[in-house]
Protein backbone atom coordinates (compact mmCIF):
# COMPACT_ATOMS: atom_id res chain seq x y z
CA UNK A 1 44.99 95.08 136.31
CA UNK A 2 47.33 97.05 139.18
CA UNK A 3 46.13 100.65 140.24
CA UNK A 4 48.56 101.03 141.81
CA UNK A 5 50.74 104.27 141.57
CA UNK A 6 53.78 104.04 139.14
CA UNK A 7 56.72 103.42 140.55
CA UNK A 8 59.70 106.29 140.86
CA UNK A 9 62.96 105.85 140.17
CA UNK A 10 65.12 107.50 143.09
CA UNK A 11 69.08 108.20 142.83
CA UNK A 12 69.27 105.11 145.61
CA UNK A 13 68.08 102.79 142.95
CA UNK A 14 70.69 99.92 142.35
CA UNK A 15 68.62 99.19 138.63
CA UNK A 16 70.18 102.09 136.55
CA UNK A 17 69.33 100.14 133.55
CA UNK A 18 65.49 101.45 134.09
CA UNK A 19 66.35 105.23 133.94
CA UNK A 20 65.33 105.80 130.70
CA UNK A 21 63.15 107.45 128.97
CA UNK A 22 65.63 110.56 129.49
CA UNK A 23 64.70 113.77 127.65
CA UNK A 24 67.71 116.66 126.58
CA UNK A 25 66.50 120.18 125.10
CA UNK A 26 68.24 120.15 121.69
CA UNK A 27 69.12 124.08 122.25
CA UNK A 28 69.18 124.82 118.48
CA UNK A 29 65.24 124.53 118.31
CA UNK A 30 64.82 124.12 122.02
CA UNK A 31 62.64 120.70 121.04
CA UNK A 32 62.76 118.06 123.47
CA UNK A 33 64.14 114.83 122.28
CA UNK A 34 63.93 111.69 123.97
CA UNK A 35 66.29 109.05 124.47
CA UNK A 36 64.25 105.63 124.88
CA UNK A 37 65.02 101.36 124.68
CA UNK A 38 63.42 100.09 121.06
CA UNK A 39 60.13 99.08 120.98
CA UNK A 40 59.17 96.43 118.08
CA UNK A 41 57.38 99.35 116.29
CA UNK A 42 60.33 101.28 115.84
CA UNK A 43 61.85 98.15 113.77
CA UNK A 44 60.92 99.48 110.81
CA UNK A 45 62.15 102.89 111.39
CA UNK A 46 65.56 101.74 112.36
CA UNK A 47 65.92 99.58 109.31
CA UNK A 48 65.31 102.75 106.63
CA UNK A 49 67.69 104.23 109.15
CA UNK A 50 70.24 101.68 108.86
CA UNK A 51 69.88 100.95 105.46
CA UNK A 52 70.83 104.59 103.96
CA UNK A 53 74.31 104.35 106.55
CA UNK A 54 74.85 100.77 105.00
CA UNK A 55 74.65 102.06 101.67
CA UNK A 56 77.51 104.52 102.72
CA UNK A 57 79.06 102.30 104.28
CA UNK A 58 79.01 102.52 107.67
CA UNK A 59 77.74 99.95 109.14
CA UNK A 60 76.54 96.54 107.92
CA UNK A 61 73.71 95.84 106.52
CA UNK A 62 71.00 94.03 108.95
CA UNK A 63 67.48 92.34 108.15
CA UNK A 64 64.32 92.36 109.68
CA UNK A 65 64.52 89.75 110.87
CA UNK A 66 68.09 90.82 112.59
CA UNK A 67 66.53 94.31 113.91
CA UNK A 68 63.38 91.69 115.94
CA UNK A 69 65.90 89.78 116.98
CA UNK A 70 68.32 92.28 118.67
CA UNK A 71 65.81 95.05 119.55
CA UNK A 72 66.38 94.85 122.96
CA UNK A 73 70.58 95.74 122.15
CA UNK A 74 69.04 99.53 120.98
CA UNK A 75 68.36 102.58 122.14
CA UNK A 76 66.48 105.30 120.07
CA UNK A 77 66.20 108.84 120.00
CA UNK A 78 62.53 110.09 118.96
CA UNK A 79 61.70 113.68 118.27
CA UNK A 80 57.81 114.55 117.96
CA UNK A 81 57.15 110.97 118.22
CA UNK A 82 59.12 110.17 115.44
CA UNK A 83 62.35 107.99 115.53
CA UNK A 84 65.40 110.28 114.41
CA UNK A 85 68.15 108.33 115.67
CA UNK A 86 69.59 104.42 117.02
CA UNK A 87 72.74 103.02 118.31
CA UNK A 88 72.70 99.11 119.92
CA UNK A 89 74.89 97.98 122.83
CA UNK A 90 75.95 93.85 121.93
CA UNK A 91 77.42 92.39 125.19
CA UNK A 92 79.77 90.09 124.34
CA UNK A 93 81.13 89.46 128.29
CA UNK A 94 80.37 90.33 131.87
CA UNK A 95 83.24 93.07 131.15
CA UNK A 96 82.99 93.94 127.29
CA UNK A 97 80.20 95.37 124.77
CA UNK A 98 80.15 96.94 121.77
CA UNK A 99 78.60 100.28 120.55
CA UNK A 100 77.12 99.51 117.24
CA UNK A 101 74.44 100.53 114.68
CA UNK A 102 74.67 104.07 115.22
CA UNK A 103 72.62 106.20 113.16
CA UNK A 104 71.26 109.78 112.84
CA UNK A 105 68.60 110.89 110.47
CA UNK A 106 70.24 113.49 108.31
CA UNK A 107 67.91 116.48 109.75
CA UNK A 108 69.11 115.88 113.16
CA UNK A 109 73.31 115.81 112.52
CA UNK A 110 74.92 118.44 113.93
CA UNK A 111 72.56 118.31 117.06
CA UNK A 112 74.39 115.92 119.57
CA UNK A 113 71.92 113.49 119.15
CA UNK A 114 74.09 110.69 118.72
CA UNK A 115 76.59 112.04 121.25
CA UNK A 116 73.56 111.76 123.36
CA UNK A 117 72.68 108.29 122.59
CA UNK A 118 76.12 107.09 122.87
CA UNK A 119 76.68 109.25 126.29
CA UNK A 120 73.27 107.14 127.69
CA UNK A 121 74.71 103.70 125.88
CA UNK A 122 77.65 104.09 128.31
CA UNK A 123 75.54 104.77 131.17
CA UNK A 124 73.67 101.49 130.16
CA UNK A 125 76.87 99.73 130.00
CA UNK A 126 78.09 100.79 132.95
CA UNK A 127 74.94 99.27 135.14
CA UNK A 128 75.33 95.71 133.74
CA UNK A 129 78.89 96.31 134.84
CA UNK A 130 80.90 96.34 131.64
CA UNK A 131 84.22 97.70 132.17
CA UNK A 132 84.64 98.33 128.17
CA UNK A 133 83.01 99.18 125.12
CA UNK A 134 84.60 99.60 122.06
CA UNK A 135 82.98 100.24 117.95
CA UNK A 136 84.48 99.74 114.25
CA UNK A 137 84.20 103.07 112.86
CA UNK A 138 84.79 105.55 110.27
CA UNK A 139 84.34 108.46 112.16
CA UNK A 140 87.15 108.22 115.03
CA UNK A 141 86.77 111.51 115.66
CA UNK A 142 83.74 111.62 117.18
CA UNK A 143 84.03 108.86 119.67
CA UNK A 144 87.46 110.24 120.19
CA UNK A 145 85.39 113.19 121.61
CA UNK A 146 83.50 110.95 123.35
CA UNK A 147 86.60 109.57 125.23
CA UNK A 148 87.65 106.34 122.91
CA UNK A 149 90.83 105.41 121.58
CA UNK A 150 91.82 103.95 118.97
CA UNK A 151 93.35 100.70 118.97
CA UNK A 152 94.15 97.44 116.53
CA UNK A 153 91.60 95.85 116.18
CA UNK A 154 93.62 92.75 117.71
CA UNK A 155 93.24 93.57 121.20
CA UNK A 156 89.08 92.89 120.89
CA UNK A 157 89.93 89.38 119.90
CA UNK A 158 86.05 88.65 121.38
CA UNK A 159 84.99 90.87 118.13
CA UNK A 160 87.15 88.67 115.74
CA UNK A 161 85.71 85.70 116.74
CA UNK A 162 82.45 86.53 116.70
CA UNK A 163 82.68 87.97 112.85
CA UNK A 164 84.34 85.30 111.86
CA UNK A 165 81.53 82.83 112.87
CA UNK A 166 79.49 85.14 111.17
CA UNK A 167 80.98 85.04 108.08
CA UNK A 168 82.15 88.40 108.30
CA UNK A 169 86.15 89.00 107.05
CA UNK A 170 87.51 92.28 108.56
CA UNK A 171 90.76 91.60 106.85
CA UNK A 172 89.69 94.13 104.05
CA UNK A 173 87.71 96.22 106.60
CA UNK A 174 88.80 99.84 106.96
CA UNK A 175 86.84 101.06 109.93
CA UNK A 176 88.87 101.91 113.08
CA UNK A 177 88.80 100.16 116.23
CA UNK A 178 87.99 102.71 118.87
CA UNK A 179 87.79 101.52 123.13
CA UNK A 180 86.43 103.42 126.29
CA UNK A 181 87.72 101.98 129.43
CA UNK A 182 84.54 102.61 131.72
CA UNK A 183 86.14 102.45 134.86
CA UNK A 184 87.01 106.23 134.99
């Protein structure tokens, strides 16, 4: 076992991918939330998360045996040492990844925390070196706020393909394609 001191991250870092945890004052309550990677414990969490925004809808529904498998695509947001909050990044490209599986526990809407998440998601993004990110969504106006636009869903042809091999027919899907080019 190391004693040795913990390292510190420093802005001259070339690994942004290792800044998190990162910690915003929700100024409502003033509480501290944090914005963390998954941990295998949070799996189940995430899944009653998931699970009440499939039911509505908005997104699809995953096992969990999906959530183990894909942890490492999510970042959570945990308040009081709870998980309130999870969105996953899926790379499907050195230049293109997609913002999925976002979902807010109902006491915490209205607080930014999946503006947040999404806002450190980018971030993320942008240190592997993707140059876009889009999501399928019902709720265009908030990534609209977030800088997306919305698109066909044609021009992420990567997307189609990969839903198609998974079985997955968009053809009656209504959710809007949104994109963020990430070189501004």
């Amino acid at each position: 076992m190391s004693t040795a001191a913990p390292r510190v991250e420093t802005e001259s870092d070339s690994d942004d991918a290792l800044r998190l945890p990162t910690v915003f004052d929700e100024p409502s309550t003033g509480v501290g939330i944090e914005i963390r990677h998954a941990r295998l414990s949070d799996v189940p969490t995430i899944a009653t998360l998931l699970e009440e925004y499939a039911r509505r809808g908005f997104v699809l529904p995953r096992t969990l045996g999906q959530l183990y498998r894909h942890i490492r695509e999510f970042l959570v947001a945990v308040e009081d040492g709870e998980v309130v909050a999870c969105v996953s990044l899926r790379i499907y490209n050195p230049v293109l990844a997609e913002v999925g599986a976002l979902a807010v526990a109902a006491r915490c809407q209205g607080r930014k925390v999946g503006r947040h998440l999404v806002e450190e998601l980018i971030e993320e993004a942008r240190a592997f070196g993707i140059r876009r990110v889009f999501a399928l969504t019902l709720q265009e106006p908030f990534f609209h706020r977030l800088g997306f636009r919305t698109v066909p869903l044609d021009e992420i042809p990567e997307k189609v393909a990969a839903d198609r091999d998974e079985g997955i027919d968009r053809a009656a899907c209504m959710k809007a394609t949104v994109v963020r080019d990430l070189d501004d």
